[in-house]
C-alpha atoms as a PDB file:
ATOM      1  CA  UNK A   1       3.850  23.722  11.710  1.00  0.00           C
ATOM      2  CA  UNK A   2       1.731  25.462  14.066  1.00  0.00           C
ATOM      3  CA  UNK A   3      -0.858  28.416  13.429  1.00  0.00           C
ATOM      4  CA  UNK A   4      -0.425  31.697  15.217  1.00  0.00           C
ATOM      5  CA  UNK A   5      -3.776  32.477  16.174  1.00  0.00           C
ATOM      6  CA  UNK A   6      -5.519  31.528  19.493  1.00  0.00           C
ATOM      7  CA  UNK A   7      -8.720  33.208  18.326  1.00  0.00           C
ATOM      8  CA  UNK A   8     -11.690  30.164  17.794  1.00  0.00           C
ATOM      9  CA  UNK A   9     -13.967  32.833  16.013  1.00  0.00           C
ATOM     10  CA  UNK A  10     -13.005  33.499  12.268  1.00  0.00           C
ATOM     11  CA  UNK A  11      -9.389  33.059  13.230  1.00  0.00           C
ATOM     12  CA  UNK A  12      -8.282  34.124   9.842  1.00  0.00           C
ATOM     13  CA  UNK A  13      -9.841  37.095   9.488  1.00  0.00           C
ATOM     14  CA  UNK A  14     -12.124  36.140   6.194  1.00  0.00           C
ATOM     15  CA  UNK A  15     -14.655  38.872   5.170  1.00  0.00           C
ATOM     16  CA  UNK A  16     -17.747  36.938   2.988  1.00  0.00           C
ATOM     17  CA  UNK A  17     -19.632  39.813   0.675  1.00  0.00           C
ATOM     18  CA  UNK A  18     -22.899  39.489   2.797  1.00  0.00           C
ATOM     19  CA  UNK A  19     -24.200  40.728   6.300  1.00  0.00           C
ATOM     20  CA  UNK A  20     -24.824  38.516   8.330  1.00  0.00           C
ATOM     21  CA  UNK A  21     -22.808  35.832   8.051  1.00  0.00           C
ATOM     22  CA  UNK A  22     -21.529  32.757   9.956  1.00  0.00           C
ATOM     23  CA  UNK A  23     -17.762  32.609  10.464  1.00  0.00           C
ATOM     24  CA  UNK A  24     -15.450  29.481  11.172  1.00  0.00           C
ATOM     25  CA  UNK A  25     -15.041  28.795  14.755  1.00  0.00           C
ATOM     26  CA  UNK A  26     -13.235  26.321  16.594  1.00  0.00           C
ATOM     27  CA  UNK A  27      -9.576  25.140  17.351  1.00  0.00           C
ATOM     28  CA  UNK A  28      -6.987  26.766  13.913  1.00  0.00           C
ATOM     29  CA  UNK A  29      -4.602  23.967  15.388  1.00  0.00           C
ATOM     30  CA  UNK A  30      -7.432  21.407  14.575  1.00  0.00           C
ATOM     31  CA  UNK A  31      -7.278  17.807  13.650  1.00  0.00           C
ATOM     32  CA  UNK A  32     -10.829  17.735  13.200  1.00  0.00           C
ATOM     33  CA  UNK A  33     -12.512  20.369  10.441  1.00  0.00           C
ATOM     34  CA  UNK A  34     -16.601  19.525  10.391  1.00  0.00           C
ATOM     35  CA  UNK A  35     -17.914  20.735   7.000  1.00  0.00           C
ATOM     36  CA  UNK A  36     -21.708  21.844   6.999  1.00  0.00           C
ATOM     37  CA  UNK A  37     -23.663  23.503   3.758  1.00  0.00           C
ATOM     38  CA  UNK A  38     -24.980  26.909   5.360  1.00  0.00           C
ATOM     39  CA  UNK A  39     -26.540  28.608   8.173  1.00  0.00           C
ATOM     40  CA  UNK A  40     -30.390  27.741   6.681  1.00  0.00           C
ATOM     41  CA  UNK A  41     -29.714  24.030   6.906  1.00  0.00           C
ATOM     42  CA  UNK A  42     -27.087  23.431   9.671  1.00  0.00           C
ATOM     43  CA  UNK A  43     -28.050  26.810  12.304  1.00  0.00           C
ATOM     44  CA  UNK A  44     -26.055  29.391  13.430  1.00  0.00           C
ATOM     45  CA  UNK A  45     -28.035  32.549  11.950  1.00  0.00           C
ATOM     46  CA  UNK A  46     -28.935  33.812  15.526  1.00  0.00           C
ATOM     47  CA  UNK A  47     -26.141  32.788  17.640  1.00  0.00           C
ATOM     48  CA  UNK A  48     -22.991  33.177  15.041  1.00  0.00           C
ATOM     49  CA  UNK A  49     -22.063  29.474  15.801  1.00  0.00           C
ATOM     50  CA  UNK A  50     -21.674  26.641  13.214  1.00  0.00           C
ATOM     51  CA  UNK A  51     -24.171  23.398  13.681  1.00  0.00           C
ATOM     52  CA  UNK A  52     -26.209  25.782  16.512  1.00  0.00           C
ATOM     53  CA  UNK A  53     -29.388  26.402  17.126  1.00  0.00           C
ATOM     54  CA  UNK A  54     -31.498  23.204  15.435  1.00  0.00           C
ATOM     55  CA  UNK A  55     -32.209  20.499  17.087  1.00  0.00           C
ATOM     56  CA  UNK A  56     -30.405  18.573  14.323  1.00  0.00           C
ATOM     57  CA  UNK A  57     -27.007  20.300  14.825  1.00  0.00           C
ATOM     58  CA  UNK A  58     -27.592  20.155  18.637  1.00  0.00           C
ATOM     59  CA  UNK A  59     -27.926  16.113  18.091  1.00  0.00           C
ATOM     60  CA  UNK A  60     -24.569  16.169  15.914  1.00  0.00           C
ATOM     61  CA  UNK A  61     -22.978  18.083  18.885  1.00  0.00           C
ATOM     62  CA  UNK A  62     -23.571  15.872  20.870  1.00  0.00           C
ATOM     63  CA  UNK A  63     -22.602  12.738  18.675  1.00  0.00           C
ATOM     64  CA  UNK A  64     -18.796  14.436  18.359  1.00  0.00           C
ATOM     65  CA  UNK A  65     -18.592  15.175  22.174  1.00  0.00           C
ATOM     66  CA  UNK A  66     -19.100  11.915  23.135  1.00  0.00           C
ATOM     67  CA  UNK A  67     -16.213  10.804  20.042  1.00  0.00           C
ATOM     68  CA  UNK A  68     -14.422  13.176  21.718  1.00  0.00           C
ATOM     69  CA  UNK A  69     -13.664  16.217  19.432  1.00  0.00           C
ATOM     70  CA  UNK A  70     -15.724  18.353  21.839  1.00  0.00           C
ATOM     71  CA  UNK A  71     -14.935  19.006  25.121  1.00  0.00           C
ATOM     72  CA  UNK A  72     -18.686  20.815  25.759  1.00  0.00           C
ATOM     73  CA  UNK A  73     -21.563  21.333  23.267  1.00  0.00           C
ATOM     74  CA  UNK A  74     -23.099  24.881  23.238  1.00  0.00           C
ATOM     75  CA  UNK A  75     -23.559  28.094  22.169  1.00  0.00           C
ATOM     76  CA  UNK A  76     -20.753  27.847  21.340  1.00  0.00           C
ATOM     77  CA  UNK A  77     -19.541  24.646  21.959  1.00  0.00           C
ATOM     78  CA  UNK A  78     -15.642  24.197  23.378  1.00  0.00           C
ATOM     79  CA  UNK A  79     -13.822  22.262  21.270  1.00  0.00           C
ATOM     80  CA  UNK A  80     -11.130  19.931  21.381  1.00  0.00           C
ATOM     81  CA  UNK A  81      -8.901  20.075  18.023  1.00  0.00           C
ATOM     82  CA  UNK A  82     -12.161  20.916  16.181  1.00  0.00           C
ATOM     83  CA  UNK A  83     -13.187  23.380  13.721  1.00  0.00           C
ATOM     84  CA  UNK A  84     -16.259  23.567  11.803  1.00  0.00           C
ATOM     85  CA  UNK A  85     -17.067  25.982   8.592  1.00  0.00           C
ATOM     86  CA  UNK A  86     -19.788  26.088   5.998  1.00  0.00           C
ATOM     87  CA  UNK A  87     -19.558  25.805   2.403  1.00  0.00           C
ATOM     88  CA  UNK A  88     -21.509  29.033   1.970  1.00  0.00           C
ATOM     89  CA  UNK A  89     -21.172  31.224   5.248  1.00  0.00           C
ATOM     90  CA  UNK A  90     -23.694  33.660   4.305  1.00  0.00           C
ATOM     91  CA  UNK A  91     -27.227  33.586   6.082  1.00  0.00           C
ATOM     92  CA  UNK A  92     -29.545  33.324   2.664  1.00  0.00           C
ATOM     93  CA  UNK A  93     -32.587  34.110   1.847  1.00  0.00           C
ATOM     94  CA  UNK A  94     -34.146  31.133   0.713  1.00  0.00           C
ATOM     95  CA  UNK A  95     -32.057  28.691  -0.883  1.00  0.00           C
ATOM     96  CA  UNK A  96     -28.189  29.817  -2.541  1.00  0.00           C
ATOM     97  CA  UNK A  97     -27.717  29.524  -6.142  1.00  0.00           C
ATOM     98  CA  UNK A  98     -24.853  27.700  -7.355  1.00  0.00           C
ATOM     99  CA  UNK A  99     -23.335  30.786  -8.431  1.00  0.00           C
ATOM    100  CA  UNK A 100     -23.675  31.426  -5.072  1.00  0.00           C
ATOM    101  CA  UNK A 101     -21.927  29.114  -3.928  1.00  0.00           C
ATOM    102  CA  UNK A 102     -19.357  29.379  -6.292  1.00  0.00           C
ATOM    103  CA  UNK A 103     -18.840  32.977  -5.339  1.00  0.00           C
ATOM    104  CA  UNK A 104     -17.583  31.935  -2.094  1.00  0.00           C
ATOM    105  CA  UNK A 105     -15.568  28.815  -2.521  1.00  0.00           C
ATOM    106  CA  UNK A 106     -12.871  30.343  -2.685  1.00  0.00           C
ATOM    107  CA  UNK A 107     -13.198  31.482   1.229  1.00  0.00           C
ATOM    108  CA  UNK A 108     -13.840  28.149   2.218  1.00  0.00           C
ATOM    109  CA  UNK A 109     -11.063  26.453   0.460  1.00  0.00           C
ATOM    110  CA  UNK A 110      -8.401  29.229   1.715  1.00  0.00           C
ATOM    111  CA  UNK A 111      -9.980  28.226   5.285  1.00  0.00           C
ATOM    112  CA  UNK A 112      -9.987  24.338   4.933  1.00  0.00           C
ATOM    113  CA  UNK A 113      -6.276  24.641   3.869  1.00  0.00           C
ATOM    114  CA  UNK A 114      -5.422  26.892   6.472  1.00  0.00           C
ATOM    115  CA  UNK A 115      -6.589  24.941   9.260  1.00  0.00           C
ATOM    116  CA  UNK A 116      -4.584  21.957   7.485  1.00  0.00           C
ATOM    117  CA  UNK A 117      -7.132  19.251   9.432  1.00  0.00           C
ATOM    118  CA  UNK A 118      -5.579  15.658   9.417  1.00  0.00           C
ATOM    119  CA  UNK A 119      -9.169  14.356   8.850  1.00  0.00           C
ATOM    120  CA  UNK A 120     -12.410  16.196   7.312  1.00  0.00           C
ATOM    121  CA  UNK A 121     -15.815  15.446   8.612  1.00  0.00           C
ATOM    122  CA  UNK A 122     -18.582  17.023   5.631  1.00  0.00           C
ATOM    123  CA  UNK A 123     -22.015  16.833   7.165  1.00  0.00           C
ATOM    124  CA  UNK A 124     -24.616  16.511   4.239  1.00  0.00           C
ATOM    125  CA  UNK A 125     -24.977  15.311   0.824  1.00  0.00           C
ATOM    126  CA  UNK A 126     -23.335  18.825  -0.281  1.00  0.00           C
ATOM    127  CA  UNK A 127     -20.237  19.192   1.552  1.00  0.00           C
ATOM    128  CA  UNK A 128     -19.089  15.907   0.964  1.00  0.00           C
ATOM    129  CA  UNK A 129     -19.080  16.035  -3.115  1.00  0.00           C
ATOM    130  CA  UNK A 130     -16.937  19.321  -2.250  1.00  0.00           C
ATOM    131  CA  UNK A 131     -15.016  17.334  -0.212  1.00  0.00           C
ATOM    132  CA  UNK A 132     -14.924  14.435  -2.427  1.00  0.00           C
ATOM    133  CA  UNK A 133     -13.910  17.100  -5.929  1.00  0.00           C
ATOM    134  CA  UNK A 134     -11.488  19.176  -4.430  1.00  0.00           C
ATOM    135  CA  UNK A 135      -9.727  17.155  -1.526  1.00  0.00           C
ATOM    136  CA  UNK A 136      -9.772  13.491  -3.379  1.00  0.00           C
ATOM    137  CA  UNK A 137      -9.412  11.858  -6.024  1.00  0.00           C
ATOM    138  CA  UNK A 138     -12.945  10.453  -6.151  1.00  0.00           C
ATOM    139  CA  UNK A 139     -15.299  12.687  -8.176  1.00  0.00           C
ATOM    140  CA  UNK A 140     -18.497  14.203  -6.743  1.00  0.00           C
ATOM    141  CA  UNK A 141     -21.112  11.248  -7.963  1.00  0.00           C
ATOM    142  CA  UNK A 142     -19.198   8.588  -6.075  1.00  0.00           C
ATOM    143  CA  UNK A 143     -20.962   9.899  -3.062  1.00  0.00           C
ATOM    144  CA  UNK A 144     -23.484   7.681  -0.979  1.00  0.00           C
ATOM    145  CA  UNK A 145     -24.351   9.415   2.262  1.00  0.00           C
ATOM    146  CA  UNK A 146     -26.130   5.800   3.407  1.00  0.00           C
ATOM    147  CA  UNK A 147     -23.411   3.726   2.776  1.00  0.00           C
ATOM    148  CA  UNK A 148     -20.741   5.753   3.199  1.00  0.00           C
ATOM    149  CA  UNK A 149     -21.902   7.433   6.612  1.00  0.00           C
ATOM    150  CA  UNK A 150     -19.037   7.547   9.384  1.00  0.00           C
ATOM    151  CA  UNK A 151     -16.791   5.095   7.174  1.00  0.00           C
ATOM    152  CA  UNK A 152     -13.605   6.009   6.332  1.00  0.00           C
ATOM    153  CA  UNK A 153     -12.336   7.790   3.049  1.00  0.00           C
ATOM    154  CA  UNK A 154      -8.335   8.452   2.095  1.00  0.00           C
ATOM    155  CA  UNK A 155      -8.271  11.857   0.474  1.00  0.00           C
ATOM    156  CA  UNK A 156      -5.350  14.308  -1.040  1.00  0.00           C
ATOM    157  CA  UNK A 157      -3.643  14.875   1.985  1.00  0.00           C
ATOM    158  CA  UNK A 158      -7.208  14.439   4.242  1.00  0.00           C
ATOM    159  CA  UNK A 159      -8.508  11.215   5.570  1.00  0.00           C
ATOM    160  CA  UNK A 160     -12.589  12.078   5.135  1.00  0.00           C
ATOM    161  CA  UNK A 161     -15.500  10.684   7.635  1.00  0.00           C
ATOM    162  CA  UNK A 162     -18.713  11.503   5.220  1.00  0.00           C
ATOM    163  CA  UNK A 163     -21.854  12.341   7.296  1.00  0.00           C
ATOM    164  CA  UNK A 164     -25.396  11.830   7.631  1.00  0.00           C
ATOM    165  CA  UNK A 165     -27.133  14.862   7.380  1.00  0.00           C
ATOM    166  CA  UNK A 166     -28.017  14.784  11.049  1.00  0.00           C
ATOM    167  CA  UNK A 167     -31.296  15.236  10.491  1.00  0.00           C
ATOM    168  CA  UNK A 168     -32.129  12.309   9.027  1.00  0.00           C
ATOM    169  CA  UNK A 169     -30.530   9.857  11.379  1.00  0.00           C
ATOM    170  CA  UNK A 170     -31.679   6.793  12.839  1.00  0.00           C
ATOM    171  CA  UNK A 171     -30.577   5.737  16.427  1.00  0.00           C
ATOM    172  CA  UNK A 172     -27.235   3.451  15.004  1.00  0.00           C
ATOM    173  CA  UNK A 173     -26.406   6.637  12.182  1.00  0.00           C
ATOM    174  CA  UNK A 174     -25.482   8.165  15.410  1.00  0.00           C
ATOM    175  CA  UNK A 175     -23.638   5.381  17.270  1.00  0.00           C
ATOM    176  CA  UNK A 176     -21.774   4.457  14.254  1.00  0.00           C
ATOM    177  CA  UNK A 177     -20.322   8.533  13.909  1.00  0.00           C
ATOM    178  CA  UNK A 178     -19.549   8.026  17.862  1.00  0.00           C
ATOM    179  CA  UNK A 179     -17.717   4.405  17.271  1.00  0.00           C
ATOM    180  CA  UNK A 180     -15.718   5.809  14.348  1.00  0.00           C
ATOM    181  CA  UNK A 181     -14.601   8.959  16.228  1.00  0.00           C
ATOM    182  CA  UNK A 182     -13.555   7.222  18.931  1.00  0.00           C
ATOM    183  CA  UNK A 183     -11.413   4.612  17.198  1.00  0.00           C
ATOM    184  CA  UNK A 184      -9.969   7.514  15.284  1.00  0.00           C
ATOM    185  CA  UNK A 185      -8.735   8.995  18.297  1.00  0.00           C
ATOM    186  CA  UNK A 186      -7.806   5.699  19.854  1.00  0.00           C
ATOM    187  CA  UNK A 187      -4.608   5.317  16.238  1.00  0.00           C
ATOM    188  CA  UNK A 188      -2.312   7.376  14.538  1.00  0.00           C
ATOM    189  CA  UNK A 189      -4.931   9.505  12.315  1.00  0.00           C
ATOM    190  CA  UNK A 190      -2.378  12.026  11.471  1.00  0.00           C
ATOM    191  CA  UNK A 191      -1.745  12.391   7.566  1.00  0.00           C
ATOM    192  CA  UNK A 192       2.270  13.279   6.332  1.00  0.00           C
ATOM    193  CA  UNK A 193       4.143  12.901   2.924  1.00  0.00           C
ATOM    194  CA  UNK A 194       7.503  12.002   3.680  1.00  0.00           C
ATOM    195  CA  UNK A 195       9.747  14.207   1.026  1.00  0.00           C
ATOM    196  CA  UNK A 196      12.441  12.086   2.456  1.00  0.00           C
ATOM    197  CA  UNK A 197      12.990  10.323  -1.293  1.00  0.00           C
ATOM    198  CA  UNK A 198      13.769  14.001  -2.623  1.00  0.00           C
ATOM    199  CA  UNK A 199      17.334  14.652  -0.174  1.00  0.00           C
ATOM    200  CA  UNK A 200      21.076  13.194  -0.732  1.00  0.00           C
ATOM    201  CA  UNK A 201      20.450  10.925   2.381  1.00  0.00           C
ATOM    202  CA  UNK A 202      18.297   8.700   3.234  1.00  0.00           C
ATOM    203  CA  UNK A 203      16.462  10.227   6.245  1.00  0.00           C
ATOM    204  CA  UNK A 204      13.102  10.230   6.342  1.00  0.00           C
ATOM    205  CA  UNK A 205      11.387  14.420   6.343  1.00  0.00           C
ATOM    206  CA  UNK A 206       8.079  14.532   6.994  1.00  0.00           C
ATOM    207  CA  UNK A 207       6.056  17.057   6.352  1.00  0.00           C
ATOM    208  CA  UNK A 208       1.749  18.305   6.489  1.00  0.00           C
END
């Protein structure tokens, strides 16, 4: 199943309770859905973009071009079956409660489910115990952003590539992201339940 939308900015149409905030953008056919925290840590405030702006975000843009889920990096960048959206959209002042973020989880999971991503990418300590409560079966404390950087996770219905906070790299944080991508790309990624074993027959239907 295919979305309908060709727009890459806020394709969905969400409407967060605060001014200015910093939409999803990127492919709504993705395969790819990059996961930041907010616009204070991963940029974006000024140009509207996800993972803009800082020179961290610039160096993760450049990490996933070269793995091949962008096409360009920029302002914005053009992406190839790639979406990225932040936990907490919102520009803050200072640093968001938890009630904050709680507020708006509920946009974020609507968007992460209506993208339907075949793998998940969070970038930061954060987004991946988000990504590790409510899209696995793993709870929150199981994650280890050093050993679990660019390895790969099965989810519910995601396969899940923790990140490194890009900011804190090292030279081979960076190469590892790029050599993970790009064997991703190179084998059947794609993740489908076959409700096959529910019909009269015994033909396989597999579905997102």
């Amino acid at each position: 199943m295919k979305n309908v939308t060709a727009r890459q900015s806020n394709p969905f149409g969400f409407s967060p309770p605060c001014e200015p905030f910093v939409a999803g953008y990127g492919d709504a056919n993705a395969d790819f859905h990059v996961v930041g925290d907010h616009p204070g840590v991963h940029g974006g405030a000024e140009s509207g973009y996800p993972f803009t702006e800082f020179e961290a975000s610039q160096r993760l843009q450049r990490a996933l071009a070269e793995g091949g889920l962008l096409a360009e990096t920029g302002e914005p960048p053009v992406v190839e079956k790639t979406f990225f959206s932040y936990l907490y959209p919102c520009v803050p002042e200072g640093v968001p409660s938890e009630r904050d973020y709680a507020d708006l989880e509920n946009i974020f999971d609507s968007e992460i489910r209506a993208i339907t991503a075949h793998v998940l990418l969070p970038v930061g300590e954060r987004a991946a115990r988000h990504v590790f409560a409510n899209m696995s079966a793993r709870p929150p404390e199981d994650v280890d952003m050093e050993t679990q950087h660019a390895t790969e996770i099965p989810g519910s219905g995601w396969l899940i590539v923790p990140v490194k906070d890009p900011a804190q790299w090292s030279d081979a944080d960076e190469d590892a992201l790029v050599e993970v991508l790009a064997e991703l790309r190179r084998r059947d990624y794609v993740r489908r339940a076959d409700l096959g074993r529910f019909l009269p027959d015994d033909d396989p239907y597999m579905v997102r």
